[in-house]
N, C-alpha and C. Protein backbone atom coordinates (compact mmCIF):
# COMPACT_ATOMS: atom_id res chain seq x y z
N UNK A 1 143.59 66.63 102.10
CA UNK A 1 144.90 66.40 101.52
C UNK A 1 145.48 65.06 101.99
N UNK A 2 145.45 64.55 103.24
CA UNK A 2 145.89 63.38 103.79
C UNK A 2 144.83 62.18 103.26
N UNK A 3 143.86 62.31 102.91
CA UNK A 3 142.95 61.25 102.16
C UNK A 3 143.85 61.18 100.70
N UNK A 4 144.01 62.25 100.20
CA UNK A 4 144.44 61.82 98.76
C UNK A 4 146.13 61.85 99.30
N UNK A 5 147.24 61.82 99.98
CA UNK A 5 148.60 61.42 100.26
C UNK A 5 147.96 59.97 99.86
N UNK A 6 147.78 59.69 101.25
CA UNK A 6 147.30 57.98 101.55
C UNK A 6 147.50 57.22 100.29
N UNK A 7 146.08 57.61 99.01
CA UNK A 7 145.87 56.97 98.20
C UNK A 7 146.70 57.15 97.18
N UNK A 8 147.62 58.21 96.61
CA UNK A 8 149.21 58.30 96.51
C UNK A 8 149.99 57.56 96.52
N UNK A 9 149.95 57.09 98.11
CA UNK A 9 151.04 56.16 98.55
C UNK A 9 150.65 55.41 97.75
N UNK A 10 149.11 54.89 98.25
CA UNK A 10 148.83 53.01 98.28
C UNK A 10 149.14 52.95 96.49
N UNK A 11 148.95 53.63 95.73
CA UNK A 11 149.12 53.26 94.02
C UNK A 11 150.24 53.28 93.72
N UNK A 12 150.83 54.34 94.40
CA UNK A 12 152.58 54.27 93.81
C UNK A 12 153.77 53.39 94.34
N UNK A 13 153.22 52.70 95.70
CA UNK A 13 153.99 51.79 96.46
C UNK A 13 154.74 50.76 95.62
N UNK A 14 153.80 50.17 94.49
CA UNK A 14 154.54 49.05 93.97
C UNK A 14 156.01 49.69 92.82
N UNK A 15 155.39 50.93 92.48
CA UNK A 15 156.39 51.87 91.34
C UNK A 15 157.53 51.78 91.88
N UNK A 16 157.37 52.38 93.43
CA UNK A 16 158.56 52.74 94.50
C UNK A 16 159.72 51.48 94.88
N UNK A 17 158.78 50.50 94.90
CA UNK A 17 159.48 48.76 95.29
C UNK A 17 160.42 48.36 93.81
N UNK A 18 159.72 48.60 92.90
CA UNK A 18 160.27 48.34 91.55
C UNK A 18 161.32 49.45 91.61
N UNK A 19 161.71 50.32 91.67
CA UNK A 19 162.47 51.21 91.27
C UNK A 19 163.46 51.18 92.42
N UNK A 20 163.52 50.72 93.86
CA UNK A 20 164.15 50.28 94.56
C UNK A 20 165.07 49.68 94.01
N UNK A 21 164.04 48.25 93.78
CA UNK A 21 164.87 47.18 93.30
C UNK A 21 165.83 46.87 92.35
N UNK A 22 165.04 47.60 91.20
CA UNK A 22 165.89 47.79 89.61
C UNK A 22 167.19 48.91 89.80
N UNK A 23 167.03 49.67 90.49
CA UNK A 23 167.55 50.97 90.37
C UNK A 23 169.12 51.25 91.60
N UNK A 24 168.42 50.53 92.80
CA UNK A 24 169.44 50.21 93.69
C UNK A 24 169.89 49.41 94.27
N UNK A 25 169.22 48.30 93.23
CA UNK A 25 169.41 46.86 94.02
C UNK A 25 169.10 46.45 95.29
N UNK A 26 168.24 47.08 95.53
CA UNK A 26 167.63 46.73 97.41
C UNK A 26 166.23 46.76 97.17
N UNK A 27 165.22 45.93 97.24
CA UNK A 27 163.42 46.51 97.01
C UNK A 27 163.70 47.58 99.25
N UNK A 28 164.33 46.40 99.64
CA UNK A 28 164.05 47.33 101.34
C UNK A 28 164.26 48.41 101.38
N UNK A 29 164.64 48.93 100.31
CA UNK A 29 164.99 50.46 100.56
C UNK A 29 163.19 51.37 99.97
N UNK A 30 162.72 50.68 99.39
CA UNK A 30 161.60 51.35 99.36
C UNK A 30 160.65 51.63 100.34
N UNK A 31 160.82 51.43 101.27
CA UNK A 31 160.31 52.02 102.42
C UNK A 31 160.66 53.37 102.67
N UNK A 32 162.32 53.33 103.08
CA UNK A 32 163.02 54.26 103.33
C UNK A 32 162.40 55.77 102.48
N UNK A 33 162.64 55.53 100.95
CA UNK A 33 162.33 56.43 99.87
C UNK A 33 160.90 56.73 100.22
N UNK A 34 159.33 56.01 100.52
CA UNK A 34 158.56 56.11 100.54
C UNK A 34 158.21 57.47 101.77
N UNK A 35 159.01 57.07 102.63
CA UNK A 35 158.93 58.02 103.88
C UNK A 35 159.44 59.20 103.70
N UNK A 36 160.62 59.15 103.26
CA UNK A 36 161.25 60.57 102.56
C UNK A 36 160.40 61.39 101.78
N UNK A 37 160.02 60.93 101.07
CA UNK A 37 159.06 61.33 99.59
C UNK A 37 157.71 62.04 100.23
N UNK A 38 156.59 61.58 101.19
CA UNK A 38 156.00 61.69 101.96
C UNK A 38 155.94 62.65 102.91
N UNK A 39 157.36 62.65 103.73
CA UNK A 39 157.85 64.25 104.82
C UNK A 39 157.73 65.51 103.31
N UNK A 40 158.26 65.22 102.32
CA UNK A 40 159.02 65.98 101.23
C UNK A 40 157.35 66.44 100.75
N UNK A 41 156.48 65.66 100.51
CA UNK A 41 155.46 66.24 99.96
C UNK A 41 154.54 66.63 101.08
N UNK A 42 154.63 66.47 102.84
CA UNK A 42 153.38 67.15 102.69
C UNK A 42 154.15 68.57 103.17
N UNK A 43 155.32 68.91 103.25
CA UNK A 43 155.64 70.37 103.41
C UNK A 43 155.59 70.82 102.17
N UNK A 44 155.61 70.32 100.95
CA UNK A 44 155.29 70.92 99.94
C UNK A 44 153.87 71.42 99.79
N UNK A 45 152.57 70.36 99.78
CA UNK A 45 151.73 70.32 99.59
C UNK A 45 151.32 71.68 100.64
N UNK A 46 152.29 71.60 102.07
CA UNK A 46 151.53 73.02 102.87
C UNK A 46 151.53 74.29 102.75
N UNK A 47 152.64 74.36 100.97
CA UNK A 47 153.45 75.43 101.08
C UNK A 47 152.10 75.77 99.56
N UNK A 48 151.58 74.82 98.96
CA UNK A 48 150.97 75.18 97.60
C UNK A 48 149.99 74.17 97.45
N UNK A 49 148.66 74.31 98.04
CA UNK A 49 147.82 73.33 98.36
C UNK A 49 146.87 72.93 96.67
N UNK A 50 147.11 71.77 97.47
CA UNK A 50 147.10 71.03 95.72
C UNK A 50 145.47 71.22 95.56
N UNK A 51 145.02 71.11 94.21
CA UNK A 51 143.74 71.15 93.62
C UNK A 51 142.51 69.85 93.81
N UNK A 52 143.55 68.43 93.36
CA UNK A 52 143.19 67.45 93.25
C UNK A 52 144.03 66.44 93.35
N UNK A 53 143.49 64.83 93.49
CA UNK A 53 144.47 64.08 93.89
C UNK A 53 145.68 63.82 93.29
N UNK A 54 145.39 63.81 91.83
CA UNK A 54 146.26 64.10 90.78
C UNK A 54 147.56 64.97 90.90
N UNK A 55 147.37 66.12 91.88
CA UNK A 55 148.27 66.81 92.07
C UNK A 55 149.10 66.61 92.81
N UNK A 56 148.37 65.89 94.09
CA UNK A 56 149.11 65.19 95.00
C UNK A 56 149.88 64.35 95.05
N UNK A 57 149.37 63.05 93.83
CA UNK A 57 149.88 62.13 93.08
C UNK A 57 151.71 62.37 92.09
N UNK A 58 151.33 63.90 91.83
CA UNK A 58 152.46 64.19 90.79
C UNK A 58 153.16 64.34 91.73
N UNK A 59 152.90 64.86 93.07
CA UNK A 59 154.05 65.67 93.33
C UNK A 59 155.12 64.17 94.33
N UNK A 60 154.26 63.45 94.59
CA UNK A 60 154.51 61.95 95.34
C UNK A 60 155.37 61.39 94.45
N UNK A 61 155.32 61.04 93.17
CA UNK A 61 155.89 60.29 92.22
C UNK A 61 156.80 61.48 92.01
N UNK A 62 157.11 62.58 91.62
CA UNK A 62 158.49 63.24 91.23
C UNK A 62 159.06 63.46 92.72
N UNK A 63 158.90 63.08 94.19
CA UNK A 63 159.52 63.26 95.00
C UNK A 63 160.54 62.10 95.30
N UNK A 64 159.60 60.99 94.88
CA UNK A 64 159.91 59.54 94.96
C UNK A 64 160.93 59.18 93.92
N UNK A 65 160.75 59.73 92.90
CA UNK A 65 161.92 59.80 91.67
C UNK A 65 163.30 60.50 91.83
N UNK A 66 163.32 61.54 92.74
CA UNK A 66 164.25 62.30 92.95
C UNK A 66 164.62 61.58 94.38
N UNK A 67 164.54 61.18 95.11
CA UNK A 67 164.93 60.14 96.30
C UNK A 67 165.70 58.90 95.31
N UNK A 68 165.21 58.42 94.85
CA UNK A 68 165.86 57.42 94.34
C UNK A 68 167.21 57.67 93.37
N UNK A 69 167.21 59.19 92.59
CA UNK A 69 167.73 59.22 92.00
C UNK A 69 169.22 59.88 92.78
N UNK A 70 169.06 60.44 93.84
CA UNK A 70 170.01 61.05 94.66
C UNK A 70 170.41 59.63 95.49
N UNK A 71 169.57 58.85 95.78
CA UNK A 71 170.65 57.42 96.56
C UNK A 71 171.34 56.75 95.50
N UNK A 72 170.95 56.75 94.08
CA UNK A 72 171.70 56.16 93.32
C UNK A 72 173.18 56.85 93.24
N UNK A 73 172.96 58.54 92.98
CA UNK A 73 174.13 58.53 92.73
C UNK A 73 174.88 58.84 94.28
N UNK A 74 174.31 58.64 95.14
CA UNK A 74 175.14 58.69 96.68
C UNK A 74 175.45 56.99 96.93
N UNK A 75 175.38 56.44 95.96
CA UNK A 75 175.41 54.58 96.46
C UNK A 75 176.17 54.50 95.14
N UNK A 76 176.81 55.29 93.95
CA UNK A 76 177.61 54.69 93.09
C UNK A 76 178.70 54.85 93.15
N UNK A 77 179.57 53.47 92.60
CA UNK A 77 181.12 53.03 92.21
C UNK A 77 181.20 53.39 91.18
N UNK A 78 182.61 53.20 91.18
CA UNK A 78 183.59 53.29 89.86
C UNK A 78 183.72 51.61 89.28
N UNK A 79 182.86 51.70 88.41
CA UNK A 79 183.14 49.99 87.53
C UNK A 79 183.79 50.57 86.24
N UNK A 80 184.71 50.23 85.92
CA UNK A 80 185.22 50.09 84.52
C UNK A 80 184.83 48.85 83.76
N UNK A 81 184.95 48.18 84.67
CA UNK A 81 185.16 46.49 83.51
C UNK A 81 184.17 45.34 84.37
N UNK A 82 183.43 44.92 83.23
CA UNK A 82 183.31 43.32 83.38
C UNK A 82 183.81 42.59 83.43
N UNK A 83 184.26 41.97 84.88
CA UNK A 83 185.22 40.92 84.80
C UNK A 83 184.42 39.65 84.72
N UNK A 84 184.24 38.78 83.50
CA UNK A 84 183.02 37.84 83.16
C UNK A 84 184.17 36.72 83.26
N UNK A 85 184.80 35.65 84.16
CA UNK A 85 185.48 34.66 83.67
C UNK A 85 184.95 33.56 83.32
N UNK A 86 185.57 32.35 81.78
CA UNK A 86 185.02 31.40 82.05
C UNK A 86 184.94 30.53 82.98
N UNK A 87 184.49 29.42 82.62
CA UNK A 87 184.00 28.49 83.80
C UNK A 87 185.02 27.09 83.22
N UNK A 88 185.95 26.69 82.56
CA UNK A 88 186.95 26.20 82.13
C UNK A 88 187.97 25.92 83.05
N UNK A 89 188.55 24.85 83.32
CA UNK A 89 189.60 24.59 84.37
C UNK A 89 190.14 25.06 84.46
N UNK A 90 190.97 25.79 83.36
CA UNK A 90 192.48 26.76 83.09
C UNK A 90 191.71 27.84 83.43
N UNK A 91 190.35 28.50 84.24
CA UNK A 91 190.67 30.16 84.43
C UNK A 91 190.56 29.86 85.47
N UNK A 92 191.08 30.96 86.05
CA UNK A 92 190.98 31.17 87.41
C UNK A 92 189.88 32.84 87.81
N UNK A 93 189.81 32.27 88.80
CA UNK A 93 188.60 33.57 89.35
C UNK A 93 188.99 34.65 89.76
N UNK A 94 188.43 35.78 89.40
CA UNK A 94 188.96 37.04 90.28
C UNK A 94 187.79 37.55 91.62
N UNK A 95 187.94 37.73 92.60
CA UNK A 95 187.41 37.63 93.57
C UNK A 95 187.23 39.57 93.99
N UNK A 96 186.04 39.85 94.30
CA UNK A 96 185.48 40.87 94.01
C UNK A 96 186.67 42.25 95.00
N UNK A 97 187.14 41.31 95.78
CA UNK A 97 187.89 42.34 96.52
C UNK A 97 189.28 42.77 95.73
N UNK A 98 190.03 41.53 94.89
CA UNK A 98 190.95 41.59 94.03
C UNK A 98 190.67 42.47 92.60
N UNK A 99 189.83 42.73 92.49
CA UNK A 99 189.04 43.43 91.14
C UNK A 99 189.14 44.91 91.58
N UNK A 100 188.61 44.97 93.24
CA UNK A 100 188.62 46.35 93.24
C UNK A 100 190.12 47.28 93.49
N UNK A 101 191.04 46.08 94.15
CA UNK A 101 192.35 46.74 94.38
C UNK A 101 192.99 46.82 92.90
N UNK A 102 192.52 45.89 92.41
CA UNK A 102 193.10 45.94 90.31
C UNK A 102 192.72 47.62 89.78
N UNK A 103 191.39 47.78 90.43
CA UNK A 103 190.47 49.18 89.70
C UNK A 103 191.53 50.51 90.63
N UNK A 104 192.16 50.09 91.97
CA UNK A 104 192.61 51.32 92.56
C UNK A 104 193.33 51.52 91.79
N UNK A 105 194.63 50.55 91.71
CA UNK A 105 195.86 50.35 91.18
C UNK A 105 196.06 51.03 89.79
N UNK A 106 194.86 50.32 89.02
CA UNK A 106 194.89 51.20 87.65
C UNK A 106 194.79 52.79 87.84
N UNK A 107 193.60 52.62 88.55
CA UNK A 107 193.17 54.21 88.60
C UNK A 107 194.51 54.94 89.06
N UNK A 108 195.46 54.88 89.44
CA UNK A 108 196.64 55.47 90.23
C UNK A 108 197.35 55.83 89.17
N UNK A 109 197.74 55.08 88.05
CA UNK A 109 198.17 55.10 86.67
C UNK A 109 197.64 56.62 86.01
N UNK A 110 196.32 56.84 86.39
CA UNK A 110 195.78 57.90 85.19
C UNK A 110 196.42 59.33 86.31
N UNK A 111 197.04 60.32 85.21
CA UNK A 111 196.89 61.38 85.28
C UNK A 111 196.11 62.02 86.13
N UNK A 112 196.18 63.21 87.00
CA UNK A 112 195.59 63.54 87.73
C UNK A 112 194.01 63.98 87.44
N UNK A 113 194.36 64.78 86.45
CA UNK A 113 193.17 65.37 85.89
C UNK A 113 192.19 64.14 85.35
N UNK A 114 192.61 62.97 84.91
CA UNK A 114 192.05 62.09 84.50
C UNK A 114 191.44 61.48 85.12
N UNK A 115 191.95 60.93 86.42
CA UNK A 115 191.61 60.35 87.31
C UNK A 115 190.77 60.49 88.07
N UNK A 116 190.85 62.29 88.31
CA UNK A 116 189.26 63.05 88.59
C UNK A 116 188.23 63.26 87.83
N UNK A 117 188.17 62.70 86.53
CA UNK A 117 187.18 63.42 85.48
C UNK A 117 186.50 61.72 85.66
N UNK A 118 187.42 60.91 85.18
CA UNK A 118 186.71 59.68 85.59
C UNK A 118 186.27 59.02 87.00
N UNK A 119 186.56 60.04 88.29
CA UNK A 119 185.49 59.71 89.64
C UNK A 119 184.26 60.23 89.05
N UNK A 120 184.78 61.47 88.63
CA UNK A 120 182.98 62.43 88.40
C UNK A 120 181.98 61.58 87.76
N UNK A 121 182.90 60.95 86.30
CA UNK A 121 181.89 60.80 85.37
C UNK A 121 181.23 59.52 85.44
N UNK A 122 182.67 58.21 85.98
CA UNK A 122 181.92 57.08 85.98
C UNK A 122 181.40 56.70 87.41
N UNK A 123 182.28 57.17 88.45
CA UNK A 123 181.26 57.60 89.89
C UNK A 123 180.54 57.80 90.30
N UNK A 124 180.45 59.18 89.76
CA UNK A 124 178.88 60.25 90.30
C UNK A 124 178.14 60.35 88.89
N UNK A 125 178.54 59.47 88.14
CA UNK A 125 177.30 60.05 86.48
C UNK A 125 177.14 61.09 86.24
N UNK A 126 178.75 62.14 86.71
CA UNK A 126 177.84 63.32 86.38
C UNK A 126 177.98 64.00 84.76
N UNK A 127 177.73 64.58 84.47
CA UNK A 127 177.91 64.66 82.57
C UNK A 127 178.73 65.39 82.00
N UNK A 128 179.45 64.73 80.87
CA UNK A 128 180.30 65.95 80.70
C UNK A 128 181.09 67.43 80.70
N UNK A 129 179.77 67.86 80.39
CA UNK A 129 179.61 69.11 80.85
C UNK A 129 180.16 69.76 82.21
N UNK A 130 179.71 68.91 83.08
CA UNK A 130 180.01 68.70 84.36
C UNK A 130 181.53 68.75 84.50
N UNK A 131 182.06 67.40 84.45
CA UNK A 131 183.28 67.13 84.58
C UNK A 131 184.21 68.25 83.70
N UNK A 132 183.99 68.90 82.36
CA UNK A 132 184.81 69.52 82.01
C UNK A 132 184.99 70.63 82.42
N UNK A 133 183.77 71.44 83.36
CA UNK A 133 183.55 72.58 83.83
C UNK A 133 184.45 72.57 85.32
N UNK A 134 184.04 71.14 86.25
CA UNK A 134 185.05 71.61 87.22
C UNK A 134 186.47 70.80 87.10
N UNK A 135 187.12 70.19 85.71
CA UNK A 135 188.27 70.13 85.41
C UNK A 135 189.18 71.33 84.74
N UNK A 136 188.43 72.67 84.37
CA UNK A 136 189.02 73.32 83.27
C UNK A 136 189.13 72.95 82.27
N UNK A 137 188.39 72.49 82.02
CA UNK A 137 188.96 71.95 80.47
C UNK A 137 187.71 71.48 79.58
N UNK A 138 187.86 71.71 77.84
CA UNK A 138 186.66 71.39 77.04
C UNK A 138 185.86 70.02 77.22
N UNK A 139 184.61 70.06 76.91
CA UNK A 139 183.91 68.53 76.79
C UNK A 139 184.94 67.35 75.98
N UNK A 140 185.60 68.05 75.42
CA UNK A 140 185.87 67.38 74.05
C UNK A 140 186.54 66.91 74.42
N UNK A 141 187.84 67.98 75.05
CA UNK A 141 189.35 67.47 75.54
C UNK A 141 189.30 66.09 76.34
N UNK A 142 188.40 66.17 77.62
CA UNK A 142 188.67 65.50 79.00
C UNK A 142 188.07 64.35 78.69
N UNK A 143 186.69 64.15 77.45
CA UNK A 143 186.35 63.07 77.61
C UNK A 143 187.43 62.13 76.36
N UNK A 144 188.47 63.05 75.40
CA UNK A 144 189.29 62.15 74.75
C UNK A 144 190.20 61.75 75.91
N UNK A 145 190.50 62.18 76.37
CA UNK A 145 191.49 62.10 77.09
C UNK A 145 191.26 60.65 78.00
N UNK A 146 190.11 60.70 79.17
CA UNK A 146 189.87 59.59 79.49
C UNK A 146 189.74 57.96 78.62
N UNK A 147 188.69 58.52 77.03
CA UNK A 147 188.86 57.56 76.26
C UNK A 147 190.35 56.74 76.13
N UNK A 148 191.41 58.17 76.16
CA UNK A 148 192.56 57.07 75.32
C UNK A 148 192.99 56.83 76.46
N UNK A 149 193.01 56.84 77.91
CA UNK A 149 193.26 55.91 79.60
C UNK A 149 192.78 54.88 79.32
N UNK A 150 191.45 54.76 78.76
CA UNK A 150 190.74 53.76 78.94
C UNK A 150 191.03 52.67 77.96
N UNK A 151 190.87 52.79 76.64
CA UNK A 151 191.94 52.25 75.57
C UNK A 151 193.08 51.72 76.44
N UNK A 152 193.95 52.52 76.26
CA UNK A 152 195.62 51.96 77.36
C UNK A 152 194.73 50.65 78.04
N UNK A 153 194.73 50.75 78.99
CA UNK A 153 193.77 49.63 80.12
C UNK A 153 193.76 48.66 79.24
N UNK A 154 192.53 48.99 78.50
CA UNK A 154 191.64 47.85 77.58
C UNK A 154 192.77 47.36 77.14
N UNK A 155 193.69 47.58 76.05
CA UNK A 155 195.27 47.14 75.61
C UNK A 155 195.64 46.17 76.75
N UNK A 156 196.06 46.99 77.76
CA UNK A 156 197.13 45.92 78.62
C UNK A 156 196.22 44.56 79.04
N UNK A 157 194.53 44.82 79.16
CA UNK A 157 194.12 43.46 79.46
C UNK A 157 193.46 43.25 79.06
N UNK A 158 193.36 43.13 77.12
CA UNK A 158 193.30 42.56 76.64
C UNK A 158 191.32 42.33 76.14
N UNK A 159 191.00 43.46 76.48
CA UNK A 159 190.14 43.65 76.21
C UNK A 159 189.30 44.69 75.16
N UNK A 160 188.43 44.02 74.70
CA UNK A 160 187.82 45.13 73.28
C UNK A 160 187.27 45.99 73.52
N UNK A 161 187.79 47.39 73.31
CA UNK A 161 186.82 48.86 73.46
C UNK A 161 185.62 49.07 72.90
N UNK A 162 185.28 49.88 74.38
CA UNK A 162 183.62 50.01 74.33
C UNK A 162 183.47 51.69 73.93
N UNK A 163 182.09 52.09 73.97
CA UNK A 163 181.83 53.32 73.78
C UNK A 163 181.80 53.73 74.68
N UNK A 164 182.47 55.47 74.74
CA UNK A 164 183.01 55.89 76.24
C UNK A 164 181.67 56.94 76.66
């Protein structure tokens, strides 16, 4: 079983670096994930001893997928907006710390219920479903509801609505 981990690793290493990188913006974190993934499969592998390397392989790559996919959403913000300024004398810059006290500030504006449906949803990605289940309230309702917050916003600065 540790002959075929090994060779596991060594093929999926570059998957792991790429998906680091793309996924959390760090390739150094693929180490981290690699090791996780690794403890994670061989107590698996001791619990349901695999057939072939292939098996070993699957279970490496969906451990490694689910590591990455739990730091993503334990490493995500709340972005509403692209703040893209030109490069024109007359703009001036918004500076990443001023953007985020802009994002509290707004956020303070929304309704309570709102304000929590949009940590869940644009925060934690978690899905509608989600958010309407631990808001009380329909898919339908909570995600109009945020839409027309978000609208408002877009209005006051002047920006064109996106799909919510």
């Amino acid at each position: 079983m540790m002959t075929a981990l090994r060779a596991a690793v060594e093929k999926h290493w570059p998957e792991t670096q790429r998906a680091a990188a793309s996924v959390l913006g760090d390739e150094n974190l693929a180490a981290e994930i690699m090791e996780r993934a690794i403890e994670q499969a061989v107590a698996h592998l001791a619990d349901h001893p695999p057939e072939d390397y292939e098996d070993v392989s699957a279970v490496l790559v969906r451990l490694c997928r689910r590591e990455v996919g739990r730091r993503r959403k334990e490493r995500a913000q709340l972005v509403f907006f692209d703040f893209s300024v030109a490069s024109d004398a007359s703009s001036s810059t918004i500076s990443a710390a001023e953007a985020a006290i802009d994002a509290e500030r707004i956020l303070a504006e929304a309704p309570p219920k709102v304000r929590e449906a949009m940590m869940m949803r644009y925060g934690s990605s978690d899905s509608w479903s989600d958010v309407a289940a631990k808001t009380a309230t329909s898919p339908s309702a909570i995600r109009m509801s945020c839409k027309r917050f978000l609208d408002r916003i877009r209005r006051k600065l002047g920006i064109q609505g996106g799909p919510l």
